[in-house]
N, C-alpha and C. Protein backbone atom coordinates (compact mmCIF):
# COMPACT_ATOMS: atom_id res chain seq x y z
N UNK A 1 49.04 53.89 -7.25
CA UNK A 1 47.79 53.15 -7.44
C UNK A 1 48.14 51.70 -7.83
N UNK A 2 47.64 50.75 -7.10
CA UNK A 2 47.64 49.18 -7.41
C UNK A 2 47.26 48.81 -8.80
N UNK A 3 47.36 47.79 -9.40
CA UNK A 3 47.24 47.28 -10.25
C UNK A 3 45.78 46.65 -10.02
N UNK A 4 45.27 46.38 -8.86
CA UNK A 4 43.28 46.28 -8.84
C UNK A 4 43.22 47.61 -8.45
N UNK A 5 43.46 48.47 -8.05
CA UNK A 5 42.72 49.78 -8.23
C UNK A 5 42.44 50.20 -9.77
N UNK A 6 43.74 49.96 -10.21
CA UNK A 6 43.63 50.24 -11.80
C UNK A 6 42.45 49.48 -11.83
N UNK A 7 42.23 47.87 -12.16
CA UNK A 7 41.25 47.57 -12.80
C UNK A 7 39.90 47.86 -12.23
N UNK A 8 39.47 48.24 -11.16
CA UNK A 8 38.41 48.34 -10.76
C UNK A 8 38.16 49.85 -11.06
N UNK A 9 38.88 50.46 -11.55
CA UNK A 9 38.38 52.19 -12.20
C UNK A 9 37.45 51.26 -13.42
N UNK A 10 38.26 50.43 -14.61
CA UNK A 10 37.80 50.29 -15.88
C UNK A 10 36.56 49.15 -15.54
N UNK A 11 35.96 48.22 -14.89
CA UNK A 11 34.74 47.46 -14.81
C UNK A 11 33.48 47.98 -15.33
N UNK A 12 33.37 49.29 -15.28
CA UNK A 12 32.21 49.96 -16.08
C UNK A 12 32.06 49.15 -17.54
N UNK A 13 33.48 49.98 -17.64
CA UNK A 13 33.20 50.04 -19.37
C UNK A 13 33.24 48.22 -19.74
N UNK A 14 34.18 47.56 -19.09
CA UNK A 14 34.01 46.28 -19.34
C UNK A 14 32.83 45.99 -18.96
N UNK A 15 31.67 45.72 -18.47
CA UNK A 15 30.59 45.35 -18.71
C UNK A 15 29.66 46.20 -19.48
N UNK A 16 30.28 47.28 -20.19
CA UNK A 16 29.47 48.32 -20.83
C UNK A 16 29.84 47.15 -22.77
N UNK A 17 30.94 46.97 -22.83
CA UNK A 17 30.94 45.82 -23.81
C UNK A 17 30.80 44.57 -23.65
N UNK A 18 30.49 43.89 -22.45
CA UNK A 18 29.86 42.84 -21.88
C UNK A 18 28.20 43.13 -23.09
N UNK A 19 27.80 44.12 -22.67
CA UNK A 19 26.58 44.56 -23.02
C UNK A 19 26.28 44.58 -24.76
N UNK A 20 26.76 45.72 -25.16
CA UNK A 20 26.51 45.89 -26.60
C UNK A 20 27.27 44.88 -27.54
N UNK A 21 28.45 43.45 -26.86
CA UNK A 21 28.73 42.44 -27.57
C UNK A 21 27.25 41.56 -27.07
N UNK A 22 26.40 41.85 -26.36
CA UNK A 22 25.23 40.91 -26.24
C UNK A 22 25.64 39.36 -26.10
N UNK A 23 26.93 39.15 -25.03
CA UNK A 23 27.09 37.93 -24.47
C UNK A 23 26.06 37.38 -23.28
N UNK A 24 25.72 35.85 -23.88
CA UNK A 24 24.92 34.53 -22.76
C UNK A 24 25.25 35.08 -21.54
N UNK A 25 23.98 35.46 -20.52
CA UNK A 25 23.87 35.33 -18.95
C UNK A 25 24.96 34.33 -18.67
N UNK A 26 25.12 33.39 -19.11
CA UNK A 26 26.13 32.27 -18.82
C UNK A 26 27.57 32.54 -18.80
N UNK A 27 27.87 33.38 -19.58
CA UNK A 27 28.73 33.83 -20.47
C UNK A 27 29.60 35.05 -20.00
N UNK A 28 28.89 36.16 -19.07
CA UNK A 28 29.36 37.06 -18.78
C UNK A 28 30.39 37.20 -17.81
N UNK A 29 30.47 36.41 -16.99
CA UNK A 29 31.71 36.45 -15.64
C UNK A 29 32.85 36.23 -16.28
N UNK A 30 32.57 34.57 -17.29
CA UNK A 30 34.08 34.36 -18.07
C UNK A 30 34.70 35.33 -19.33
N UNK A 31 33.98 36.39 -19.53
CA UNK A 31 33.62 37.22 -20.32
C UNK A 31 34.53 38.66 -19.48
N UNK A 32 34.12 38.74 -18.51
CA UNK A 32 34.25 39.61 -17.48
C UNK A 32 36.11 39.47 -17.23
N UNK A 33 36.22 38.01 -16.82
CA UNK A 33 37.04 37.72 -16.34
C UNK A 33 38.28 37.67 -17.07
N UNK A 34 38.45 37.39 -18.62
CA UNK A 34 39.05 37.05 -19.58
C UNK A 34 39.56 38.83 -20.06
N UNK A 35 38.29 40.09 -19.74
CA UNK A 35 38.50 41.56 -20.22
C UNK A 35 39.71 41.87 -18.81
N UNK A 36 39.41 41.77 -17.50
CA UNK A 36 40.26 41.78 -16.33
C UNK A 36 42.03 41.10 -16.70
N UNK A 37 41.96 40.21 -17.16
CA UNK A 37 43.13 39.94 -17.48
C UNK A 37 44.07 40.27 -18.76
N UNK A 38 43.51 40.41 -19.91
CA UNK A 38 43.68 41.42 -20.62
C UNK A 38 44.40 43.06 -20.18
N UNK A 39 43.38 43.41 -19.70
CA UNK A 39 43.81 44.63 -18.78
C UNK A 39 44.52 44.72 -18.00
N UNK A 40 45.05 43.60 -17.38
CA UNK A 40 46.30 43.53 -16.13
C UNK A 40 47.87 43.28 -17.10
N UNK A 41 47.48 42.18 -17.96
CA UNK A 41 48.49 42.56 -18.73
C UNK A 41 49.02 43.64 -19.48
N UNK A 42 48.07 44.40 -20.08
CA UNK A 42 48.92 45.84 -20.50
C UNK A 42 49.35 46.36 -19.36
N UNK A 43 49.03 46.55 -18.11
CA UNK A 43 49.15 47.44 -17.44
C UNK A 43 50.87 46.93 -16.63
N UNK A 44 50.64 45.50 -16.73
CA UNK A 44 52.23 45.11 -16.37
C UNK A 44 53.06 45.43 -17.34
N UNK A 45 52.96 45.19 -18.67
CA UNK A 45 53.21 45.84 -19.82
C UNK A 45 53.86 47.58 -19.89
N UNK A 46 53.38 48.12 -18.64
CA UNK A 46 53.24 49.43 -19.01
C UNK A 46 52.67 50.08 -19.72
N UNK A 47 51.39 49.98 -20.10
CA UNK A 47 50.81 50.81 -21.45
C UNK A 47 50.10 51.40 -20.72
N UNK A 48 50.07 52.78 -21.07
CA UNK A 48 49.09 53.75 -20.68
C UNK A 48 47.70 53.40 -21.22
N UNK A 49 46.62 53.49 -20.23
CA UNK A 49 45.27 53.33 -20.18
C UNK A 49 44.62 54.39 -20.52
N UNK A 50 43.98 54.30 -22.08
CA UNK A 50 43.33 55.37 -22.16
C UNK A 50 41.53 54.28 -22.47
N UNK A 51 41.06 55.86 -22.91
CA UNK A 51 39.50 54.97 -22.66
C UNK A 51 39.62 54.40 -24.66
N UNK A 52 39.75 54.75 -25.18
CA UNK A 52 39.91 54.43 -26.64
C UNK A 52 40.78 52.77 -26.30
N UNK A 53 41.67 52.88 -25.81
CA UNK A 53 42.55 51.07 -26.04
C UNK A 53 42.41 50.76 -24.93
N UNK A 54 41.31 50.99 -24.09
CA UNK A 54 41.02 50.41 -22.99
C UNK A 54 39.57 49.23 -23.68
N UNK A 55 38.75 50.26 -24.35
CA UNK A 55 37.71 49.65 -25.08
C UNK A 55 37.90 48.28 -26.15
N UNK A 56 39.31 48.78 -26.57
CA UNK A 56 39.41 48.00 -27.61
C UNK A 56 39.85 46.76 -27.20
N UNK A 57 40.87 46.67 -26.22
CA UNK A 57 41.70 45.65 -25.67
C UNK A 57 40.53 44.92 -25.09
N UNK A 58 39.46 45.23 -24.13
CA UNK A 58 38.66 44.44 -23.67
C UNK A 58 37.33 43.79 -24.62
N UNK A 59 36.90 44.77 -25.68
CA UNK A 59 36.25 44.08 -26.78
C UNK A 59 36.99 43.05 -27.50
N UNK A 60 38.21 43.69 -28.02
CA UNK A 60 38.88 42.24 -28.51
C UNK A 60 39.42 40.89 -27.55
N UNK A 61 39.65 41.21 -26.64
CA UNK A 61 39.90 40.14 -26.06
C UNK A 61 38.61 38.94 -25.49
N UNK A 62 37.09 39.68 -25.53
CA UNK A 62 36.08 38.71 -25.33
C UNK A 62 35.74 38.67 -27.01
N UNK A 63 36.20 39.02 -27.97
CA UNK A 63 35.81 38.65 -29.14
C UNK A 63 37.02 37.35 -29.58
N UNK A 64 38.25 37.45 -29.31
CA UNK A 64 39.02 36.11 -28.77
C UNK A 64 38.58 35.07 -28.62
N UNK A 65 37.88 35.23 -27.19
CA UNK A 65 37.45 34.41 -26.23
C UNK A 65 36.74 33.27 -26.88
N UNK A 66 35.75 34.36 -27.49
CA UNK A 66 34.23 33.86 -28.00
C UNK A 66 34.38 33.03 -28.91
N UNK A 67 35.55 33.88 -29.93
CA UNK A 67 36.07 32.68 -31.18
C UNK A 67 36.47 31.53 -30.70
N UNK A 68 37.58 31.69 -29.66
CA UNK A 68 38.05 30.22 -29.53
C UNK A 68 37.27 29.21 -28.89
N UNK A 69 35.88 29.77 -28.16
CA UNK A 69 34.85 28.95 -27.37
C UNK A 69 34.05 28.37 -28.82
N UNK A 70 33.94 29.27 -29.72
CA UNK A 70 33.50 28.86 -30.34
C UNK A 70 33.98 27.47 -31.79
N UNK A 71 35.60 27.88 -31.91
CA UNK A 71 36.15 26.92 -32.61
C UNK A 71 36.40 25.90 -31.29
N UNK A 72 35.95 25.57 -30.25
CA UNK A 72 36.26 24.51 -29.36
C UNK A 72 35.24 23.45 -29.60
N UNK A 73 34.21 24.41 -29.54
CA UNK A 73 33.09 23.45 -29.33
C UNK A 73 32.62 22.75 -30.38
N UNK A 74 33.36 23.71 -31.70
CA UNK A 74 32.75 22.73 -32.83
C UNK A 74 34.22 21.75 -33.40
N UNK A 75 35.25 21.82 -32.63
CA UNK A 75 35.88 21.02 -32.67
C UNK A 75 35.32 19.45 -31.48
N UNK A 76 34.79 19.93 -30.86
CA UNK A 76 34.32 19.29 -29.94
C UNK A 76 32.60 18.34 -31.03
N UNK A 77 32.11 18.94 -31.49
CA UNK A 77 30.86 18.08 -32.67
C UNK A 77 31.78 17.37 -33.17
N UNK A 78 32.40 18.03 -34.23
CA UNK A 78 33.02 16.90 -35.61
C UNK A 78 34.10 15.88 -34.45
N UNK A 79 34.38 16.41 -33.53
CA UNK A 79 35.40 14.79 -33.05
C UNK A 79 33.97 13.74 -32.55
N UNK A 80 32.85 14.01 -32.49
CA UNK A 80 31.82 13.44 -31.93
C UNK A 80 31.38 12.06 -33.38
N UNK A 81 31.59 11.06 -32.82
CA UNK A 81 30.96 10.47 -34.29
C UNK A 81 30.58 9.11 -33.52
N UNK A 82 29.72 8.16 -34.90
CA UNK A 82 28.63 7.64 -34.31
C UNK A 82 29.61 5.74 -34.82
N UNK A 83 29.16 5.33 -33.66
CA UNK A 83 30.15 3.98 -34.12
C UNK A 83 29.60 3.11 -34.68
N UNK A 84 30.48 2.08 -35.40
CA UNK A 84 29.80 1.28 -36.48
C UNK A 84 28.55 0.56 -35.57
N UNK A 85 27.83 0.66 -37.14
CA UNK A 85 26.29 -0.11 -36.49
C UNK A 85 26.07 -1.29 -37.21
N UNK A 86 26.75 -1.33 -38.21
CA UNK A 86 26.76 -2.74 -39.30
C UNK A 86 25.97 -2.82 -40.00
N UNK A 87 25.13 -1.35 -40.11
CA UNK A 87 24.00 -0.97 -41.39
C UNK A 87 25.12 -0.62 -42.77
N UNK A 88 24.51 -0.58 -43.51
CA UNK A 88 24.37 0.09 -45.17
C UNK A 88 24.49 1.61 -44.97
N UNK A 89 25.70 1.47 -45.97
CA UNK A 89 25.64 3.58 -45.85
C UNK A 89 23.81 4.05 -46.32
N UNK A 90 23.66 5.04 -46.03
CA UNK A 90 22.55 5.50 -46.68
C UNK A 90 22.99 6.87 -46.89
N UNK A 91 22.23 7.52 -47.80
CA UNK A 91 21.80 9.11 -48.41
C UNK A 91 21.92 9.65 -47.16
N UNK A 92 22.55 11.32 -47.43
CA UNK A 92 22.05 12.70 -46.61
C UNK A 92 20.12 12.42 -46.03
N UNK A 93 19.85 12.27 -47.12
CA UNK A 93 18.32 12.61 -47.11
C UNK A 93 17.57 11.54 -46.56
N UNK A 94 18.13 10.40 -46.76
CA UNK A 94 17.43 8.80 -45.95
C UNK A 94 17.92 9.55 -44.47
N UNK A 95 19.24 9.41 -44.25
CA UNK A 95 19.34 10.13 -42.77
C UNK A 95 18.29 10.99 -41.87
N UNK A 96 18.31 12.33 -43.00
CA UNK A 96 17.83 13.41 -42.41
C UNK A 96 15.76 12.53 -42.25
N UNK A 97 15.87 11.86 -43.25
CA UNK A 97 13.71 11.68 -43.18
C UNK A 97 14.10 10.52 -41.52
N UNK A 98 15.01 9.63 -41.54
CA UNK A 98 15.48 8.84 -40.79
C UNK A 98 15.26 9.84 -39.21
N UNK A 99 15.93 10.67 -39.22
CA UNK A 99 16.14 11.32 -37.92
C UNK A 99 15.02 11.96 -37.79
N UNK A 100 14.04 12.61 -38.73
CA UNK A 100 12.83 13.60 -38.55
C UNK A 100 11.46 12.64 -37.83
N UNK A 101 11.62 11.28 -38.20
CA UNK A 101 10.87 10.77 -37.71
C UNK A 101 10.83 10.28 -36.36
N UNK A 102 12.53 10.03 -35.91
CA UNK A 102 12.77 9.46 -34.89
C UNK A 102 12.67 10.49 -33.47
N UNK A 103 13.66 11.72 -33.69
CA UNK A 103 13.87 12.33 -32.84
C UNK A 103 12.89 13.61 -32.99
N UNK A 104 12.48 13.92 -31.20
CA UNK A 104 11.81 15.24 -30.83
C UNK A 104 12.01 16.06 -31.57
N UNK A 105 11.02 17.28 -31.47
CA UNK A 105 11.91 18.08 -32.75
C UNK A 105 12.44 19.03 -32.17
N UNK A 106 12.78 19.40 -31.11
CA UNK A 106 14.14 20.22 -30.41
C UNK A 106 15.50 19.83 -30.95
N UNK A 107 15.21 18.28 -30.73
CA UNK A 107 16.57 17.65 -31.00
C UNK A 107 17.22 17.71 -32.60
N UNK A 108 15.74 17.38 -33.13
CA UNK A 108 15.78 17.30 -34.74
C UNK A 108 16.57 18.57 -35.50
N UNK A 109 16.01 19.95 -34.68
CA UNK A 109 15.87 21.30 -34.79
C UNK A 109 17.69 21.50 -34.90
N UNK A 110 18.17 20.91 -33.07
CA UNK A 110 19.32 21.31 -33.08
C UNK A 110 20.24 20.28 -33.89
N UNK A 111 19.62 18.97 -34.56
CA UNK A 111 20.85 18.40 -35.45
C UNK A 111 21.07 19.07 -36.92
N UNK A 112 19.88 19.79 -37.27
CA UNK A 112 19.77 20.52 -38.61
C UNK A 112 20.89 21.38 -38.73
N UNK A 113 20.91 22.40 -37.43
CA UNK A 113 21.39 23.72 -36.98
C UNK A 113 23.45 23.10 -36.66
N UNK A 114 23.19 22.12 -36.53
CA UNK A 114 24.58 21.62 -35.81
C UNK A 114 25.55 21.12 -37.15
N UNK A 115 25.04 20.47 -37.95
CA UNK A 115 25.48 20.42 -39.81
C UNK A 115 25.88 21.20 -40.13
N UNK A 116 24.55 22.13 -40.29
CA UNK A 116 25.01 23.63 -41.07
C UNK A 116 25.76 24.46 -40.73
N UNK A 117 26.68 24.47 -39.14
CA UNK A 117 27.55 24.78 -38.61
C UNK A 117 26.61 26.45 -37.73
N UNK A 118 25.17 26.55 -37.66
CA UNK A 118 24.65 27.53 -37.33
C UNK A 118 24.34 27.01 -35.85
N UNK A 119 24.77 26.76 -34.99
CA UNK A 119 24.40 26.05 -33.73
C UNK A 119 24.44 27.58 -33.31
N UNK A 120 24.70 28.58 -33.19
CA UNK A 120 24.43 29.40 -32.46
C UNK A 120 23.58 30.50 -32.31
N UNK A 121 23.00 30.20 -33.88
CA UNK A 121 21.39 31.09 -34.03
C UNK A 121 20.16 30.31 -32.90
N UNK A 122 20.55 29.29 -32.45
CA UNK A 122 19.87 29.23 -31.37
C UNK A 122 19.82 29.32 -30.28
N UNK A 123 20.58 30.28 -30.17
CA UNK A 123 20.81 31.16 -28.74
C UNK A 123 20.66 30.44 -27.02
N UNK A 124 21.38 29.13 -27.22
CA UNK A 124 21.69 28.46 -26.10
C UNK A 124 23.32 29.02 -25.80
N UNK A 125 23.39 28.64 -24.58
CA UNK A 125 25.07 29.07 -23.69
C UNK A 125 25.64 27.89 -24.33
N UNK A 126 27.08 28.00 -24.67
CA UNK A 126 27.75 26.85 -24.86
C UNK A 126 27.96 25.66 -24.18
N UNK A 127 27.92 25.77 -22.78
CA UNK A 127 27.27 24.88 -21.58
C UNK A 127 25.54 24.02 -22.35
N UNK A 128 25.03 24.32 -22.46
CA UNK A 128 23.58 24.35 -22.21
C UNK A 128 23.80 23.20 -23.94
N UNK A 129 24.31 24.00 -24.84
CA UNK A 129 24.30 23.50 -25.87
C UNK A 129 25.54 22.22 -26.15
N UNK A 130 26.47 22.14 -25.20
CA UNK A 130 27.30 20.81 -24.87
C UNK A 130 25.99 19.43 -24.27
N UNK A 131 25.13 20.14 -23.54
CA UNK A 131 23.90 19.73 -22.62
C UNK A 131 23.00 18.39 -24.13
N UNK A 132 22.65 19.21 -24.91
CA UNK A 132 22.01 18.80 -25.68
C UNK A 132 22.60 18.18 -26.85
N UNK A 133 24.19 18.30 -26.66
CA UNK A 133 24.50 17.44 -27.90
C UNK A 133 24.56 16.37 -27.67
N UNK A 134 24.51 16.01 -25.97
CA UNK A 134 25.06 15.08 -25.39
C UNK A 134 23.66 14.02 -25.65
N UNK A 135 22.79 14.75 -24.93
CA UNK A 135 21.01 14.59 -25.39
C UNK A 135 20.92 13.63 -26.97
N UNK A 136 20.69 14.63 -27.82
CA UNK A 136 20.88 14.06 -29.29
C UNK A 136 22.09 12.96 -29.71
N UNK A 137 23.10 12.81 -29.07
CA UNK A 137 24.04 11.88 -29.26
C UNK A 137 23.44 10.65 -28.56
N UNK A 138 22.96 10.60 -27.58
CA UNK A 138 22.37 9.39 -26.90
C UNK A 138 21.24 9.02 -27.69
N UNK A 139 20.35 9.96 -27.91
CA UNK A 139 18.83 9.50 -28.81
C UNK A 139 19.21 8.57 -30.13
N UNK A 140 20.23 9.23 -30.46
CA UNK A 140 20.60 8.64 -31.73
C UNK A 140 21.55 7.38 -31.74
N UNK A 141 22.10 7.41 -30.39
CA UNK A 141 22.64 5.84 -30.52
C UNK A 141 21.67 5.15 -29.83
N UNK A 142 20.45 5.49 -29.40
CA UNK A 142 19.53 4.46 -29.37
C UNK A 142 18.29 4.14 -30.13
N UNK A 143 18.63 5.14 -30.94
CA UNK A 143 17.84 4.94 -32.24
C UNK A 143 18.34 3.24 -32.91
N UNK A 144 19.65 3.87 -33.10
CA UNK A 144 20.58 3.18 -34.18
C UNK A 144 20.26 1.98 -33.71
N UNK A 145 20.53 1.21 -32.18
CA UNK A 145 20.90 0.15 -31.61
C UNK A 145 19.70 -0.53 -31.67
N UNK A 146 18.66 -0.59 -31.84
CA UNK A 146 17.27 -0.77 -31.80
C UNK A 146 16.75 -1.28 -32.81
């Protein structure tokens, strides 16, 4: 038996934890794709495939994934910063009344959420939510410039 025969027996169950990890529509192919390779490596490896470390190897490896998508992107915020404007420092709180007035409140919503390091209780794809930082990064340097 080939090494894609092998993997195409296990695709069930990999999208069966596709599922109950409740990964982004967005999310699932590279999700998909990341459990497939995982799995090719044990199997070059030689490790016998059972359904117990078949489960596990492909849950952990999109729980991997997810972490490092997720320490990317917020490495990807904090390198994001706003260039001198030749204002006066001001307060957290001058900021935050500063921004509540200025920006939509989607945007407002997701700069609250993006601080507090909770950007992902709002259940955008990491795509989608690169989308809008980009959004809020522009609003706000034309806030500033103005």
């Amino acid at each position: 038996m080939t090494i894609d025969d092998q993997l195409k027996l296990w695709e069930p169950m990999i999208y069966y934890v596709i599922r109950t990890l409740q990964i982004h529509p967005n999310e699932i192919e590279d999700c998909a794709q990341i459990a497939r390779i995982a799995l090719w490596k044990a199997i070059s490896q030689g490790k016998t495939l059972s359904k117990t470390y078949c489960y596990i190897r492909i849950r952990g490896s999109i729980l991997n994934h997810q972490s490092s998508r997720k320490s990317a992107l917020s490495k990807e915020v904090t390198l994001e910063h706003m260039p001198e404007t030749g204002h006066t420092d001001i307060s957290v709180i001058e900021f935050f009344d500063w921004a509540k007035d200025v920006l939509p409140t989607r945007h407002y919503a997701l700069l609250c959420h993006l601080l507090d390091g909770r950007e992902q209780e709002l259940g955008y794809s990491p795509s989608r939510l690169r989308a809008y930082q980009a959004e809020l990064k522009k609003l706000l340097l034309q806030e500033v410039h103005q």
